[in-house]
N, C-alpha and C. Protein backbone atom coordinates (compact mmCIF):
# COMPACT_ATOMS: atom_id res chain seq x y z
N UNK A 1 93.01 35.82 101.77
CA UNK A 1 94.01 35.26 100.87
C UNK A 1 94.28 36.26 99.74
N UNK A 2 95.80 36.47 99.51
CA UNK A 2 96.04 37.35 98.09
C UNK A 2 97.35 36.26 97.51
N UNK A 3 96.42 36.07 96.25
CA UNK A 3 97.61 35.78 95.77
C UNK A 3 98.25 34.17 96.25
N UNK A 4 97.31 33.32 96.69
CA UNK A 4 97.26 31.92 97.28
C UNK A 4 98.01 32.08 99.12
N UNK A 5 98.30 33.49 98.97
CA UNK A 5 98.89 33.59 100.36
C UNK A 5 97.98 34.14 101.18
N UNK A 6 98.15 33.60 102.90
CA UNK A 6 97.11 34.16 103.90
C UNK A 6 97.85 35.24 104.13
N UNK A 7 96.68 36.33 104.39
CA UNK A 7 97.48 37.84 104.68
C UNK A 7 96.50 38.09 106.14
N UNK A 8 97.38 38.07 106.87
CA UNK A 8 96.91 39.03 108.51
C UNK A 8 96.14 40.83 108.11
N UNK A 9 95.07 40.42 108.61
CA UNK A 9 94.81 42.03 108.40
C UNK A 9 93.85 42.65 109.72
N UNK A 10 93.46 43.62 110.10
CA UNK A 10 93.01 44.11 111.51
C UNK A 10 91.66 45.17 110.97
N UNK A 11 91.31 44.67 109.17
CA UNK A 11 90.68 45.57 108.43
C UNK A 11 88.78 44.90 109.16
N UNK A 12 89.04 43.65 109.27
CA UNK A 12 87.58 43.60 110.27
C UNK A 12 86.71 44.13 110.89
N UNK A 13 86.00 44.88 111.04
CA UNK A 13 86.22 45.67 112.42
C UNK A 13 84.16 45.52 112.68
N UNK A 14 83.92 45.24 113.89
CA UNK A 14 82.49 45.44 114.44
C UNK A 14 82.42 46.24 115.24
N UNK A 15 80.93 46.96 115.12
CA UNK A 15 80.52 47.61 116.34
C UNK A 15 80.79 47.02 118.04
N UNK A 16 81.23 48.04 118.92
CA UNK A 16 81.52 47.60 119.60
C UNK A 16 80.54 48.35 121.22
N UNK A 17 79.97 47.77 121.81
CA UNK A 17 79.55 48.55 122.89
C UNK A 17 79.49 48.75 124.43
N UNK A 18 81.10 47.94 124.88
CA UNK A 18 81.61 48.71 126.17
C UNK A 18 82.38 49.67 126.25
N UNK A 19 82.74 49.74 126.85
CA UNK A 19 83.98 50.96 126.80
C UNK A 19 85.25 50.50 126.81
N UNK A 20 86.36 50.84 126.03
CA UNK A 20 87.20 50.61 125.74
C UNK A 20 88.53 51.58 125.82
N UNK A 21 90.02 51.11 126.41
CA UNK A 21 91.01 52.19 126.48
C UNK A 21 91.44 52.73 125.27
N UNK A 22 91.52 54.23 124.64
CA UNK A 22 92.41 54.43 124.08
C UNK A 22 93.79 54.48 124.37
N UNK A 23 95.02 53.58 123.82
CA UNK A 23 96.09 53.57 123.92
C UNK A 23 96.62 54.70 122.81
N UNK A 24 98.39 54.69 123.42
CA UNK A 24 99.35 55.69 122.22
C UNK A 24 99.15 54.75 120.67
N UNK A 25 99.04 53.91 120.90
CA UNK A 25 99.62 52.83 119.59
C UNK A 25 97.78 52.61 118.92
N UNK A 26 97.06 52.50 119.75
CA UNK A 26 95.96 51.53 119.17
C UNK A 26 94.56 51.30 120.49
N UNK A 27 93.55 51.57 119.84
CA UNK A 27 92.21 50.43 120.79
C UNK A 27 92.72 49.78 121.14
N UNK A 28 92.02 49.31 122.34
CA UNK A 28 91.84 48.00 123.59
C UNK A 28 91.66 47.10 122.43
N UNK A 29 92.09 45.85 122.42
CA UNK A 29 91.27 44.61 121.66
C UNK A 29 91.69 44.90 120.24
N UNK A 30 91.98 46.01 119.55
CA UNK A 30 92.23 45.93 118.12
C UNK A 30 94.23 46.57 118.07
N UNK A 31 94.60 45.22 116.73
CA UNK A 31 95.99 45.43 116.99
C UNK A 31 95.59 45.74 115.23
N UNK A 32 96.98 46.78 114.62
CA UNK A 32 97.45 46.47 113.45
C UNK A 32 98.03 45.15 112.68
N UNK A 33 98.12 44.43 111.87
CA UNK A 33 98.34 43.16 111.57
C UNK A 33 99.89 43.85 111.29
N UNK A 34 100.15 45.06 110.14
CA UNK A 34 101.48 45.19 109.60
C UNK A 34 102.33 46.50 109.78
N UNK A 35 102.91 46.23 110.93
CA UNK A 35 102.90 47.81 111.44
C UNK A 35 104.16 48.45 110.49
N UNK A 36 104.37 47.89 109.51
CA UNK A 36 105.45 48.17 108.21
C UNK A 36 104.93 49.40 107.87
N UNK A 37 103.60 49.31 107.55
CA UNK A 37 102.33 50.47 106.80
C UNK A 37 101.50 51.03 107.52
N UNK A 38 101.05 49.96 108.92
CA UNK A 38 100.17 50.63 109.37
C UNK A 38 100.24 50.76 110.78
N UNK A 39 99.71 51.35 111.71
CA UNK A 39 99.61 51.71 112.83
C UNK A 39 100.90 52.93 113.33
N UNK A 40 101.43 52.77 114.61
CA UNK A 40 102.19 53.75 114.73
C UNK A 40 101.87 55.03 115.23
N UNK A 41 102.56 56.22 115.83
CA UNK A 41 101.99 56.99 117.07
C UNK A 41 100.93 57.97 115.99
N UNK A 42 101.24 58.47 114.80
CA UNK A 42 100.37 59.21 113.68
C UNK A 42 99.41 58.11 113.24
N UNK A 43 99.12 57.24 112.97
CA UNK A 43 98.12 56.20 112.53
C UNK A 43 97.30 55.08 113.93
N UNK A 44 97.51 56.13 114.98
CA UNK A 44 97.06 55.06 116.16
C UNK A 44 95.06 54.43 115.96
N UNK A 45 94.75 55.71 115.77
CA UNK A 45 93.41 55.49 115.29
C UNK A 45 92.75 55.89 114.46
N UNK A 46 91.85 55.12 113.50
CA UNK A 46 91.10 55.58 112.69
C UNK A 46 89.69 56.19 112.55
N UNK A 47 89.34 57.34 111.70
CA UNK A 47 88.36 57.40 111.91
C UNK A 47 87.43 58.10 110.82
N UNK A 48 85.79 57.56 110.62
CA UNK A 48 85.80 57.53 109.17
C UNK A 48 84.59 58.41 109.25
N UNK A 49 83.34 59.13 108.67
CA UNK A 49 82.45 59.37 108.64
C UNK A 49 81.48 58.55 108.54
N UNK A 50 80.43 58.81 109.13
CA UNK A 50 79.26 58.49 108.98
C UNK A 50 78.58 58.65 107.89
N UNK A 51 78.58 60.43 107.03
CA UNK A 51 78.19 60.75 106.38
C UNK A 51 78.41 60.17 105.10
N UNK A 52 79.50 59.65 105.29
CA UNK A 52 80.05 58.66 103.73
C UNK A 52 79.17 57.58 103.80
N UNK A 53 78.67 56.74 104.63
CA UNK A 53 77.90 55.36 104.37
C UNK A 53 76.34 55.51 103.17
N UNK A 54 75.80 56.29 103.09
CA UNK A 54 75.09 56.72 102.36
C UNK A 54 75.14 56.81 100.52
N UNK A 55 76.43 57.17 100.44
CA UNK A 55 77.07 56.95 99.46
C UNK A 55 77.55 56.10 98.94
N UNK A 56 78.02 55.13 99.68
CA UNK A 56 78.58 53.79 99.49
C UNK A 56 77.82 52.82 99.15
N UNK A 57 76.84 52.94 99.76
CA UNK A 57 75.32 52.28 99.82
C UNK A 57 74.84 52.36 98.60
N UNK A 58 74.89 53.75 97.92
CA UNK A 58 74.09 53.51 96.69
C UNK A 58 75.66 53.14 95.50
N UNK A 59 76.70 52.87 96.03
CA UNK A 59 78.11 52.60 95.16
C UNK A 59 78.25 51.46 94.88
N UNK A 60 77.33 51.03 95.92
CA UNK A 60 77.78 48.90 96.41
C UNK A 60 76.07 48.51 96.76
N UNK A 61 75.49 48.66 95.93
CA UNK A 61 74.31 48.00 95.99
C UNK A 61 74.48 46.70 96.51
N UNK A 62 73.66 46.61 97.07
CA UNK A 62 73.28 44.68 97.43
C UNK A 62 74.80 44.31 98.84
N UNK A 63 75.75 45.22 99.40
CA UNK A 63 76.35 45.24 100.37
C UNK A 63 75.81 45.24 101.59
N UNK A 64 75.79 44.83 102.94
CA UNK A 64 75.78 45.36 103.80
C UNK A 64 76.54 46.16 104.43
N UNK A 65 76.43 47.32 105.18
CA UNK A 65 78.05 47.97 105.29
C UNK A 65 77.49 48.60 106.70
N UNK A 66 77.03 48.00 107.89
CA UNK A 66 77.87 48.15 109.00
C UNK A 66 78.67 48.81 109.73
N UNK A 67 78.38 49.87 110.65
CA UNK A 67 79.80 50.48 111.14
C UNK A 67 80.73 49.83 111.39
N UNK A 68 82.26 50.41 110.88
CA UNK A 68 83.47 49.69 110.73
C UNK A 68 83.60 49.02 109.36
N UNK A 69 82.42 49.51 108.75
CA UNK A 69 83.01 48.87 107.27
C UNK A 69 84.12 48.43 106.76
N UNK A 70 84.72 50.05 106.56
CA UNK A 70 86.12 50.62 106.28
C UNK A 70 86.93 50.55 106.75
N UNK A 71 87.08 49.63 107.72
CA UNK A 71 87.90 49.21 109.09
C UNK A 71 88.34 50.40 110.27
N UNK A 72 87.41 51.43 110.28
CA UNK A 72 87.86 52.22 111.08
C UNK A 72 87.42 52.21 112.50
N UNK A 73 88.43 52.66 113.44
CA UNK A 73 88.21 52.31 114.50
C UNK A 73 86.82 53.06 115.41
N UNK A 74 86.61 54.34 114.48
CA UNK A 74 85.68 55.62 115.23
C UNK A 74 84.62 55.76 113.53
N UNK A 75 83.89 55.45 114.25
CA UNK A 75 82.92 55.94 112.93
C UNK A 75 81.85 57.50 113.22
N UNK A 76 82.76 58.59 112.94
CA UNK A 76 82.36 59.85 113.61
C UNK A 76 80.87 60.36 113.00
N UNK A 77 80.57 61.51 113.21
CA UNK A 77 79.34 62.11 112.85
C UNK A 77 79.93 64.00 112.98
N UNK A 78 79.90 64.54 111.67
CA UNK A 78 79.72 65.96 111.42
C UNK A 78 81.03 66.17 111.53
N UNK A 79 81.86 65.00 111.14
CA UNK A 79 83.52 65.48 111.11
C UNK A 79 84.39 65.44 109.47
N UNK A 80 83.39 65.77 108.58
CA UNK A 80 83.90 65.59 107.01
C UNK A 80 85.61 66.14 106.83
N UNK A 81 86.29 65.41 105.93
CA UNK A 81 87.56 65.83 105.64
C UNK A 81 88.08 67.54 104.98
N UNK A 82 86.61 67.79 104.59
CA UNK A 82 86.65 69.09 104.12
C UNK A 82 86.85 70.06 105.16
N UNK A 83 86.28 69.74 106.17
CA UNK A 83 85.96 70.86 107.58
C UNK A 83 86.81 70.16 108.52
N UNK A 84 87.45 69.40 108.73
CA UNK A 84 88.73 68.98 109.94
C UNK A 84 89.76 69.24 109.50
N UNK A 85 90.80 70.07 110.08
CA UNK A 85 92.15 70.07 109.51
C UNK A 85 93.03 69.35 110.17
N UNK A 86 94.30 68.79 109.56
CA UNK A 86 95.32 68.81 110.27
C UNK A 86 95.94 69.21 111.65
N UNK A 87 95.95 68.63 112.71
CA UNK A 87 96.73 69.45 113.86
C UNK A 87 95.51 69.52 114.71
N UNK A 88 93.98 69.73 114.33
CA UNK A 88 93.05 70.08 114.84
C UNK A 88 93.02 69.40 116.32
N UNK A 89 92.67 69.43 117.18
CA UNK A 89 92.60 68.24 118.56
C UNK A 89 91.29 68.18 119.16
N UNK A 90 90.98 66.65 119.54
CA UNK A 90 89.53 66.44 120.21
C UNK A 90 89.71 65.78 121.59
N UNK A 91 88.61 65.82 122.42
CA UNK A 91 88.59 65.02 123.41
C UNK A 91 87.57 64.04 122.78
N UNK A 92 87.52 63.00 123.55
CA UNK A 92 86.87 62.03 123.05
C UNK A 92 86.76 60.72 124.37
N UNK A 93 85.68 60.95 125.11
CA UNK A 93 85.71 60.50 126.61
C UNK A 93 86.76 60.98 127.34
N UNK A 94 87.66 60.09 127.92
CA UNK A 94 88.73 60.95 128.69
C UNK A 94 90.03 60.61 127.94
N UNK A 95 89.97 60.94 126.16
CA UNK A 95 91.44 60.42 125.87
C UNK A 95 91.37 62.41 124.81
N UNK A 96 92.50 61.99 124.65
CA UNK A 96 92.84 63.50 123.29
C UNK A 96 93.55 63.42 122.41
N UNK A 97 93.10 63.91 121.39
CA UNK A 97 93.44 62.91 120.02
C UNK A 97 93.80 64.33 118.89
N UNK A 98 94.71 63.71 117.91
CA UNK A 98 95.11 64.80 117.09
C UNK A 98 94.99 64.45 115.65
N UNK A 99 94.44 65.33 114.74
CA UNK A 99 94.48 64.95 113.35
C UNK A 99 95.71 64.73 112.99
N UNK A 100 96.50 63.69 112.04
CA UNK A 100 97.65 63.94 111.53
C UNK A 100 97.48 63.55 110.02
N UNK A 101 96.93 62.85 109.63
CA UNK A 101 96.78 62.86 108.05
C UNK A 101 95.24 61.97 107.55
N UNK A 102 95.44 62.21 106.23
CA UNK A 102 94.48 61.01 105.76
C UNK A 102 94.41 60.11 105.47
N UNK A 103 93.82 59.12 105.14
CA UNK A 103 94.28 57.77 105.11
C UNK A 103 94.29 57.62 103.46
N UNK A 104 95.24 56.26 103.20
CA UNK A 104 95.90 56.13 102.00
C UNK A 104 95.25 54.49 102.33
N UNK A 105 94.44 54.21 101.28
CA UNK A 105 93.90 52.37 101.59
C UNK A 105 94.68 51.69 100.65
N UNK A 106 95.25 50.32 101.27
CA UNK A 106 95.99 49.48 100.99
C UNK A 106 94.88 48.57 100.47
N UNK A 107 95.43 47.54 100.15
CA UNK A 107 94.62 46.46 99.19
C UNK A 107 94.01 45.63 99.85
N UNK A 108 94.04 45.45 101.23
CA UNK A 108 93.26 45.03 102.19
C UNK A 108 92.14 45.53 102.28
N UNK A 109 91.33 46.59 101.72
CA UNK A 109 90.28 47.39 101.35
C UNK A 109 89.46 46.67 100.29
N UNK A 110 90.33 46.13 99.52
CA UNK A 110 90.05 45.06 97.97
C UNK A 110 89.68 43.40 98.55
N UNK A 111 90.57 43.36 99.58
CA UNK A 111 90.16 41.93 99.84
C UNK A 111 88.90 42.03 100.77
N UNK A 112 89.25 42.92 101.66
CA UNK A 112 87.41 43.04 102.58
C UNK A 112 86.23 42.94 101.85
N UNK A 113 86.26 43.76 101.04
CA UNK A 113 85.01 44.06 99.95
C UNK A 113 85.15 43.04 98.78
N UNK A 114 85.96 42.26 98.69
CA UNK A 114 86.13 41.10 97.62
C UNK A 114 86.03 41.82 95.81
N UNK A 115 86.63 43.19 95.91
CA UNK A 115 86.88 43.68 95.14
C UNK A 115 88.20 44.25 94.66
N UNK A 116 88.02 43.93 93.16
CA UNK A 116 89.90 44.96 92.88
C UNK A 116 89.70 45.78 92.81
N UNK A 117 88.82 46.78 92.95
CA UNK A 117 88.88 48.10 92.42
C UNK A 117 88.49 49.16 93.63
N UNK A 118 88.38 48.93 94.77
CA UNK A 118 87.90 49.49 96.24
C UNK A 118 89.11 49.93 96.88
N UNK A 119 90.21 50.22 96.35
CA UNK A 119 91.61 50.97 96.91
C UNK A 119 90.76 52.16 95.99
N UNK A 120 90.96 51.87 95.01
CA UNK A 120 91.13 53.05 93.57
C UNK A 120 89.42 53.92 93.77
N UNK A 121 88.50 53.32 94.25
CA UNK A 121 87.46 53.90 94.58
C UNK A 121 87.57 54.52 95.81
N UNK A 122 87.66 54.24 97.34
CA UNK A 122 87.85 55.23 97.83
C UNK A 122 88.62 56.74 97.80
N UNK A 123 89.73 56.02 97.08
CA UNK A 123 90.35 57.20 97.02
C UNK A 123 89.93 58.20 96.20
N UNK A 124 89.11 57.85 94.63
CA UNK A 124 89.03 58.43 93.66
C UNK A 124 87.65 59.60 94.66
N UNK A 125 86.65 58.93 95.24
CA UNK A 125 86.00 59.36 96.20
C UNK A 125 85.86 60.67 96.92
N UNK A 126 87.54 60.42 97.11
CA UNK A 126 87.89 61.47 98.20
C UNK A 126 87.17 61.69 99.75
N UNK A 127 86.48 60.12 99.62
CA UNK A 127 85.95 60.01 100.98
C UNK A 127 86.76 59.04 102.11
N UNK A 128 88.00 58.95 102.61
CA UNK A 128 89.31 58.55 102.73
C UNK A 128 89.31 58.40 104.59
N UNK A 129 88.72 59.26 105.16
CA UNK A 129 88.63 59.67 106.55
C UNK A 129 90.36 60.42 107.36
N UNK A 130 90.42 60.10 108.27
CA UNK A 130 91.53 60.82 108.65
C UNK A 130 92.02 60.09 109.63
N UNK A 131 93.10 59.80 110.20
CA UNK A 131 94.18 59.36 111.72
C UNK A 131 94.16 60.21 112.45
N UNK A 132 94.28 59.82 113.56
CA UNK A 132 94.16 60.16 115.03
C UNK A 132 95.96 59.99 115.47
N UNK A 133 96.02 61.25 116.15
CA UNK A 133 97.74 60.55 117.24
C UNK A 133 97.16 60.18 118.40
N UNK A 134 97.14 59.87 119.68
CA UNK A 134 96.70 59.91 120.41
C UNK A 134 97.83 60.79 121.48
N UNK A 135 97.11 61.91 121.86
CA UNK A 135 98.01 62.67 122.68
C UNK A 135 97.45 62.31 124.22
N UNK A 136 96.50 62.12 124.26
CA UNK A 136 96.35 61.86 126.19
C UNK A 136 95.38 60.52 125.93
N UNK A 137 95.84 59.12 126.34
CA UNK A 137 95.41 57.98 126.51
C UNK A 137 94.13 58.54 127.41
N UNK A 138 92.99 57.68 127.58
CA UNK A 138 91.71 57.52 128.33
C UNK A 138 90.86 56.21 127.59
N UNK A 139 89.61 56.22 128.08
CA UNK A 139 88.53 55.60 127.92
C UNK A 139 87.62 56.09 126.99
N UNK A 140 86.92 55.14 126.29
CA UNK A 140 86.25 56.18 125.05
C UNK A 140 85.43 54.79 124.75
N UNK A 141 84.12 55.20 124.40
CA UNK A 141 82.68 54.34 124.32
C UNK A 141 81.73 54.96 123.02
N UNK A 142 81.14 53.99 122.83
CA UNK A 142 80.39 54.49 121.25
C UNK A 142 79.04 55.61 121.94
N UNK A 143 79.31 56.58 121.01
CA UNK A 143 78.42 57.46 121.39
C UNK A 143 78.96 58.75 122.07
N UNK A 144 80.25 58.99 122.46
CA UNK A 144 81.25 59.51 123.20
C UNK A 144 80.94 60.47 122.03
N UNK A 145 80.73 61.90 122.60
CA UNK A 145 81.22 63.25 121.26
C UNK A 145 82.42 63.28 121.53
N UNK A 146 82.77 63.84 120.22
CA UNK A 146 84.25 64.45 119.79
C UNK A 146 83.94 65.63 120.18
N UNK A 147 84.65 66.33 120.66
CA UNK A 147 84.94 67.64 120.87
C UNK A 147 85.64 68.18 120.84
N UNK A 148 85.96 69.64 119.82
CA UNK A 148 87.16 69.56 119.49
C UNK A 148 87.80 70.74 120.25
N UNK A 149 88.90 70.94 120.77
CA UNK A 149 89.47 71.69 121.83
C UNK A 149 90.60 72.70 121.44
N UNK A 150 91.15 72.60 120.25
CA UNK A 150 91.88 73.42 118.94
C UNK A 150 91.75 73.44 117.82
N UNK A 151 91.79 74.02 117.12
CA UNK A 151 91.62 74.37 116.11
C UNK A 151 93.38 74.66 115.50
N UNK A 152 93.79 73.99 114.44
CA UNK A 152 95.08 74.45 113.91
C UNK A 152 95.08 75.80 113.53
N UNK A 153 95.99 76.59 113.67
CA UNK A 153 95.84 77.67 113.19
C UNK A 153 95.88 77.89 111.53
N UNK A 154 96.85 76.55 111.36
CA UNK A 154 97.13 76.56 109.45
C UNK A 154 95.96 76.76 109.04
N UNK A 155 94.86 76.00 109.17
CA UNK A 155 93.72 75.39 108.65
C UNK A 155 93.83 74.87 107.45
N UNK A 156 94.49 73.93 107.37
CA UNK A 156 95.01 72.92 106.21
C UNK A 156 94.29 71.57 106.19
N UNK A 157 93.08 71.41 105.98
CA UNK A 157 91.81 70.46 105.93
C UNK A 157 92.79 68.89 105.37
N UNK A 158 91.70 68.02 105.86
CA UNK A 158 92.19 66.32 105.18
C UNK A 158 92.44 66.69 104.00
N UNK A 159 91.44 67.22 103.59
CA UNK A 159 91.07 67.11 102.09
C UNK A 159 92.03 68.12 101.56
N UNK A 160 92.45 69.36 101.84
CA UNK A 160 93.40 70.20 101.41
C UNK A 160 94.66 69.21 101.42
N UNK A 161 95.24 68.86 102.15
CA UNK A 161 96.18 67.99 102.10
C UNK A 161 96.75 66.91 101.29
N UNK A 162 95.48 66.07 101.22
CA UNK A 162 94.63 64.88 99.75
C UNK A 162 95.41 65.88 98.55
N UNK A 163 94.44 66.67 98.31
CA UNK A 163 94.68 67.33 97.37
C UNK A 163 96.47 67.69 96.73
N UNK A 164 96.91 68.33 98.16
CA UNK A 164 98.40 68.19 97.75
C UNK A 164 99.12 67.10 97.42
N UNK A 165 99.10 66.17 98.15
CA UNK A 165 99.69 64.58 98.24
C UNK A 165 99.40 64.19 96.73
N UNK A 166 98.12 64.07 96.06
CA UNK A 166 97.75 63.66 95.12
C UNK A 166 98.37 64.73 93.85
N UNK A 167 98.13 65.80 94.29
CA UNK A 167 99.28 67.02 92.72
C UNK A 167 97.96 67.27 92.26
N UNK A 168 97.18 66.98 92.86
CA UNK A 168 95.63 68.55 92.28
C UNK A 168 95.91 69.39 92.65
N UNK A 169 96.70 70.23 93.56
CA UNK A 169 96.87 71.36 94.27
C UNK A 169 98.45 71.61 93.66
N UNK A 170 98.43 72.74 93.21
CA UNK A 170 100.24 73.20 93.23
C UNK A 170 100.14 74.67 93.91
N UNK A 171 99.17 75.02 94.67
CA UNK A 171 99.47 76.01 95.62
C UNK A 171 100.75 76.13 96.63
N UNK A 172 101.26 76.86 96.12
CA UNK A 172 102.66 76.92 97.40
C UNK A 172 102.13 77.57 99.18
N UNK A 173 101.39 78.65 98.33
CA UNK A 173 100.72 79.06 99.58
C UNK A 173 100.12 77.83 100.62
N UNK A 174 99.14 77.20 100.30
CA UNK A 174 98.68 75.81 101.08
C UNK A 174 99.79 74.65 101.36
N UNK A 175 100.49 74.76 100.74
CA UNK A 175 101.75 73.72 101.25
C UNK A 175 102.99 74.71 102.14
N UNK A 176 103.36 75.57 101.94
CA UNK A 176 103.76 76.10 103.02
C UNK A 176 103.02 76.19 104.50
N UNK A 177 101.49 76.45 104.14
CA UNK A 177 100.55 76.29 105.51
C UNK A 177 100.93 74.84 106.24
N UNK A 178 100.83 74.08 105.24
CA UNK A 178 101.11 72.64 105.18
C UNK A 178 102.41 71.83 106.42
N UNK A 179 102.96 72.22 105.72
CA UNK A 179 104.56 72.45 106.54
C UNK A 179 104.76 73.04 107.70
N UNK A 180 103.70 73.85 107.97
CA UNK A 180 104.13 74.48 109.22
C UNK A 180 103.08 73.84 110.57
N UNK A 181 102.10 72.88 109.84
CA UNK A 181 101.55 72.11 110.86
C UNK A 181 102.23 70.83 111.61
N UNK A 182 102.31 71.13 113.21
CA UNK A 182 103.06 70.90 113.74
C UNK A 182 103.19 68.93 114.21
N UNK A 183 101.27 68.71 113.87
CA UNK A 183 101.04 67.06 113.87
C UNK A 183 100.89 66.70 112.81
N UNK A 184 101.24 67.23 111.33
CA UNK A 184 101.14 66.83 110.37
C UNK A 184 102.10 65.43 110.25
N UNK A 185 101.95 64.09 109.77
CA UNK A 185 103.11 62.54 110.36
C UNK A 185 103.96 63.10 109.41
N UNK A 186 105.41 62.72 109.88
CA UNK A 186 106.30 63.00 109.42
C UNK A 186 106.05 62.55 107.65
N UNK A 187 105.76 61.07 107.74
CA UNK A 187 105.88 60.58 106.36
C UNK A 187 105.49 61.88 105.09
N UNK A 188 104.01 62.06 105.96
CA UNK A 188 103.29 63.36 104.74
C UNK A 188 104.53 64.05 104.78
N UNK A 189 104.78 64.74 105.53
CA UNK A 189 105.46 66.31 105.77
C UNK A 189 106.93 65.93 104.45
N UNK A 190 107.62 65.11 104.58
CA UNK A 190 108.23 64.71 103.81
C UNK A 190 107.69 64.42 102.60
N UNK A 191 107.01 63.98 101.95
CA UNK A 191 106.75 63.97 101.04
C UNK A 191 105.90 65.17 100.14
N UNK A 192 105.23 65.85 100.97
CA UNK A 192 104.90 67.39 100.63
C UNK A 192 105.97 68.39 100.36
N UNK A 193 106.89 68.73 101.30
CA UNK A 193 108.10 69.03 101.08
C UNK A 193 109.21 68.49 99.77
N UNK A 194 109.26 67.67 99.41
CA UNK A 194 109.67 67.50 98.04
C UNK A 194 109.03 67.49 97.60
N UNK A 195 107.61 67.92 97.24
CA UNK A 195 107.51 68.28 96.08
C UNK A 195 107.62 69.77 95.62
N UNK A 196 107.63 70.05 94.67
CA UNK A 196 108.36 71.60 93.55
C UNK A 196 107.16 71.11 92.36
């Protein structure tokens, strides 16, 4: 409920342990509630670190936090936003998947955690995770490595990106890199691009 109104959200999310299809749009079994904001061929899947739960833990004392906390669909291991770029591509059982941006948390983040201030904390964080496109549909099971099969040539990291989006960065150099990544979602690319 926000606001005396029921709000649909797909921010739920449990461990899961059969195997499951990756689709273009989304997981087997998990739909977007508002595809206004969310989901879509650049936001098909999410996926968050591992390495962040540790942190959170000591952020949110007295929480339980569960893989899928954060509602993400992949809760990875040794894939930090600092060291994945943009464009980068993985296999991941038999599907192939592409970085396209980072994630931006909506207030559905606030109502999961029964907090107002858990938009403005992850982000402040900078522990945010990243979207998946899905370029070759397959099957994909917990425990499945990522493997990553390109490397962008930009090398324009989540977090380099963050950085631009947010106006910590006024490097032209890194936003021209920026621009020239080819799975970067349109939305970013546009909005990087105006800015001066």
């Amino acid at each position: 409920m926000r606001d005396g109104e029921e709000v649909l959200t797909g921010i739920f999310k449990t461990p899961v342990k059969k195997r499951l299809q990756m689709r273009a749009l989304n997981l087997e079994g998990d739909r977007q509630a508002d595809l206004s904001v969310h989901g879509g061929q650049n936001k098909a899947v999410y996926a968050y670190p591992s390495e962040h739960y540790p942190y959170w833990e000591k952020e949110l004392p007295g929480v339980e936090l569960p893989w899928g906390s954060f509602g993400e669909n992949l809760t990875t291991s040794g894939l930090l936003e600092s060291a994945v770029h943009i464009g980068d591509r993985f296999t991941i059982g038999t599907s192939e998947v592409v970085v396209t941006q980072p994630r931006l948390p909506c207030f559905k983040l606030n109502l999961k955690f029964n907090r107002d201030d858990m938009v403005k904390r992850l982000l402040a964080s900078r522990r945010t995770g990243f979207y998946l496109r899905v370029l070759r549909e397959g099957e994909v099971g917990a425990g499945d490595e990522m493997i990553q099969v390109h490397r962008d040539e930009n090398r324009v990291s989540v977090l380099d990106i963050l950085h631009l989006y947010l106006r910590e960065s006024d490097s032209s150099e890194l936003r021209n890199r920026a621009l020239q990544v080819e799975y970067l979602s349109p939305s970013w690319h546009k909005e990087i691009s105006e800015q001066v």
